[in-house]
Protein backbone atom coordinates (compact mmCIF):
# COMPACT_ATOMS: atom_id res chain seq x y z
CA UNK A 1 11.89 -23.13 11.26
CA UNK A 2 15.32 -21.91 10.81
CA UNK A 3 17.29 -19.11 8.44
CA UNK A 4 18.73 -15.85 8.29
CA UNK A 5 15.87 -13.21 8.48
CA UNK A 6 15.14 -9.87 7.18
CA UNK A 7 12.87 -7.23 6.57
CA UNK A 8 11.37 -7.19 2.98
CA UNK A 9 9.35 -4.28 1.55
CA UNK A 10 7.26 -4.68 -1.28
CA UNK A 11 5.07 -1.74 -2.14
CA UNK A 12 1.82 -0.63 -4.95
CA UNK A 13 0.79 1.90 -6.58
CA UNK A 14 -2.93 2.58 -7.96
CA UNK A 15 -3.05 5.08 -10.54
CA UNK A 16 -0.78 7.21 -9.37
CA UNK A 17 -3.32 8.21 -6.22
CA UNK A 18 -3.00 4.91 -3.85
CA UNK A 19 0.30 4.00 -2.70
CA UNK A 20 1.13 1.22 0.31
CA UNK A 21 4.37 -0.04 1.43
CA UNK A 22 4.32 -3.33 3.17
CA UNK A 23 6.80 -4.52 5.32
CA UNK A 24 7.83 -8.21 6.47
CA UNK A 25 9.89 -10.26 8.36
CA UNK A 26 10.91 -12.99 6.64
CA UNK A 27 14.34 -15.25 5.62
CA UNK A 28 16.30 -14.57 3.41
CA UNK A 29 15.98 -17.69 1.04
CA UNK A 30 12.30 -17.17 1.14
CA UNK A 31 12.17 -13.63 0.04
CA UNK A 32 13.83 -14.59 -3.16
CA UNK A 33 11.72 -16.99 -3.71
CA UNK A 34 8.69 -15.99 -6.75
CA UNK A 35 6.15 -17.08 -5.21
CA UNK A 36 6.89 -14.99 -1.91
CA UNK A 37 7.45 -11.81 -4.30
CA UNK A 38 4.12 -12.60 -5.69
CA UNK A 39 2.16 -12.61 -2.37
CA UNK A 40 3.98 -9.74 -1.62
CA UNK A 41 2.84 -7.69 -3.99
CA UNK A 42 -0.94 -8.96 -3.82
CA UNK A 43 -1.07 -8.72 -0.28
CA UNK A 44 0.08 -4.82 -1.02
CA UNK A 45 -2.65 -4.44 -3.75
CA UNK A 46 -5.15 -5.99 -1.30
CA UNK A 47 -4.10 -2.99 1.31
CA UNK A 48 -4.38 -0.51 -1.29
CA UNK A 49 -7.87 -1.72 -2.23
CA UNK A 50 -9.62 -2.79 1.13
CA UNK A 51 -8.11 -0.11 3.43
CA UNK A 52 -7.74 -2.23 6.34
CA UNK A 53 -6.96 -0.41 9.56
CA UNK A 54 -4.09 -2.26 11.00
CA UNK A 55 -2.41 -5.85 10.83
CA UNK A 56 -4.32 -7.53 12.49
CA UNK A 57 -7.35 -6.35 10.18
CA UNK A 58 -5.11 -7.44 7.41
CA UNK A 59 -4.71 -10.96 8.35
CA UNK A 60 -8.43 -11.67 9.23
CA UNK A 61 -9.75 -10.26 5.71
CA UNK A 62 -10.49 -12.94 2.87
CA UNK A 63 -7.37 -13.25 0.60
CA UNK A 64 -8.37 -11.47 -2.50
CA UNK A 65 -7.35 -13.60 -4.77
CA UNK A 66 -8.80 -17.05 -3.07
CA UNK A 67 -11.81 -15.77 -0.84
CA UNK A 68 -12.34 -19.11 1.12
CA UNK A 69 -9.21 -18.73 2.66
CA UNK A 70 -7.71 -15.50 5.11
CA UNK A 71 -4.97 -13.40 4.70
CA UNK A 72 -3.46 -14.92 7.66
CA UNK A 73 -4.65 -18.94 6.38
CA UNK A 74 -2.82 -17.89 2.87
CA UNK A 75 0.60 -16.88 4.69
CA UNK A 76 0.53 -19.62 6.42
CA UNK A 77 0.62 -21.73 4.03
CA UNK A 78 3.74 -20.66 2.20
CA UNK A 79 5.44 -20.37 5.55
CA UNK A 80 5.36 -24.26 5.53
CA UNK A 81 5.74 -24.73 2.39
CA UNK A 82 9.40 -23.04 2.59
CA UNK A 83 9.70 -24.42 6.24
CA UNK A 84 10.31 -20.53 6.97
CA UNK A 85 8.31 -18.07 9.30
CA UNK A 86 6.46 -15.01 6.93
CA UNK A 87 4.93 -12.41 9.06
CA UNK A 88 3.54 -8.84 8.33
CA UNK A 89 5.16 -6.50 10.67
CA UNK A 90 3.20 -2.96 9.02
CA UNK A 91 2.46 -1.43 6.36
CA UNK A 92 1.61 2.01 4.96
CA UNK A 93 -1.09 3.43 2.71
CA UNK A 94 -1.94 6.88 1.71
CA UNK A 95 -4.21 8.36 -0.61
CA UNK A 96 -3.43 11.81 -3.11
CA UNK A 97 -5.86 14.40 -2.73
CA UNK A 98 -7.33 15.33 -5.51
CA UNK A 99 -6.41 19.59 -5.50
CA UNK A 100 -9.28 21.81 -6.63
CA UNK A 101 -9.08 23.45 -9.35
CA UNK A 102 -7.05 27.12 -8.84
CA UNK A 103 -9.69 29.65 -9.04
CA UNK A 104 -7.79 33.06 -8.47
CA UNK A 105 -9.16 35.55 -5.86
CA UNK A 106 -11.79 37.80 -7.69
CA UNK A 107 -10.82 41.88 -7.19
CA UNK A 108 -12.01 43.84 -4.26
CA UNK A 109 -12.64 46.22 -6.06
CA UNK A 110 -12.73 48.55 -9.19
CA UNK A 111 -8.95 50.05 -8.37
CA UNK A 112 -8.00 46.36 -8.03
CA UNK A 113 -9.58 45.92 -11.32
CA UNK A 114 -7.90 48.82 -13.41
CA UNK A 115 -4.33 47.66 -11.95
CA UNK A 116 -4.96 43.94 -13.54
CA UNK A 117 -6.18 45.05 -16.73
CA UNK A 118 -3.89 47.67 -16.95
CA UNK A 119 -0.67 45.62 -16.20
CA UNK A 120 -0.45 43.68 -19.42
């Protein structure tokens, strides 16, 4: 295996409340290559939906998208297809918190109370 390589990012979001970066190390001529850009961005939809805890996780799970076969077994496989190494070096996901609703701070007491009514 032989090339030029890089680092490629590919990221998801989920409803604006799950977002992962990926990262990966990977030639050049391969990262332009569709079907690479499409198992980038499944791979990152697969983080954002199983939650796995590191890389290594990662490649062990079943490949979403064609359970009999791993994460790792699926990479793999394009890497010799292209004839080019493809590996994972991290990724990132976070999750929003949802905020609670704003409840204001009830008055202490019945001065407190006066002085809000009384302000408007």
């Amino acid at each position: 295996m032989c090339g030029n390589f890089n680092r490629y990012i590919d990221g998801y979001v989920h409803q604006g409340r799950i977002g992962v970066l990926i990262e990966f190390d990977v030639a050049i001529s391969s990262s332009r290559q569709p079907e690479f850009v499409a198992l980038a961005r499944d791979l990152a939809m697969q983080v954002a939906s199983m939650e796995p805890g590191s890389v290594a996780e990662l490649l062990n799970q079943a490949f979403v998208k064609e359970p009999a076969v791993t994460v790792e077994q699926q990479i793999s496989q394009l890497s010799q297809r292209f004839k080019e190494a493809i590996s994972i070096i991290r990724f990132v996901r976070w999750k929003a918190e949802v905020p609670m609703p704003f409840e204001p701070e009830p008055p202490r007491s019945p001065a407190d109370i006066y002085r809000v009514v009384g302000e408007g």
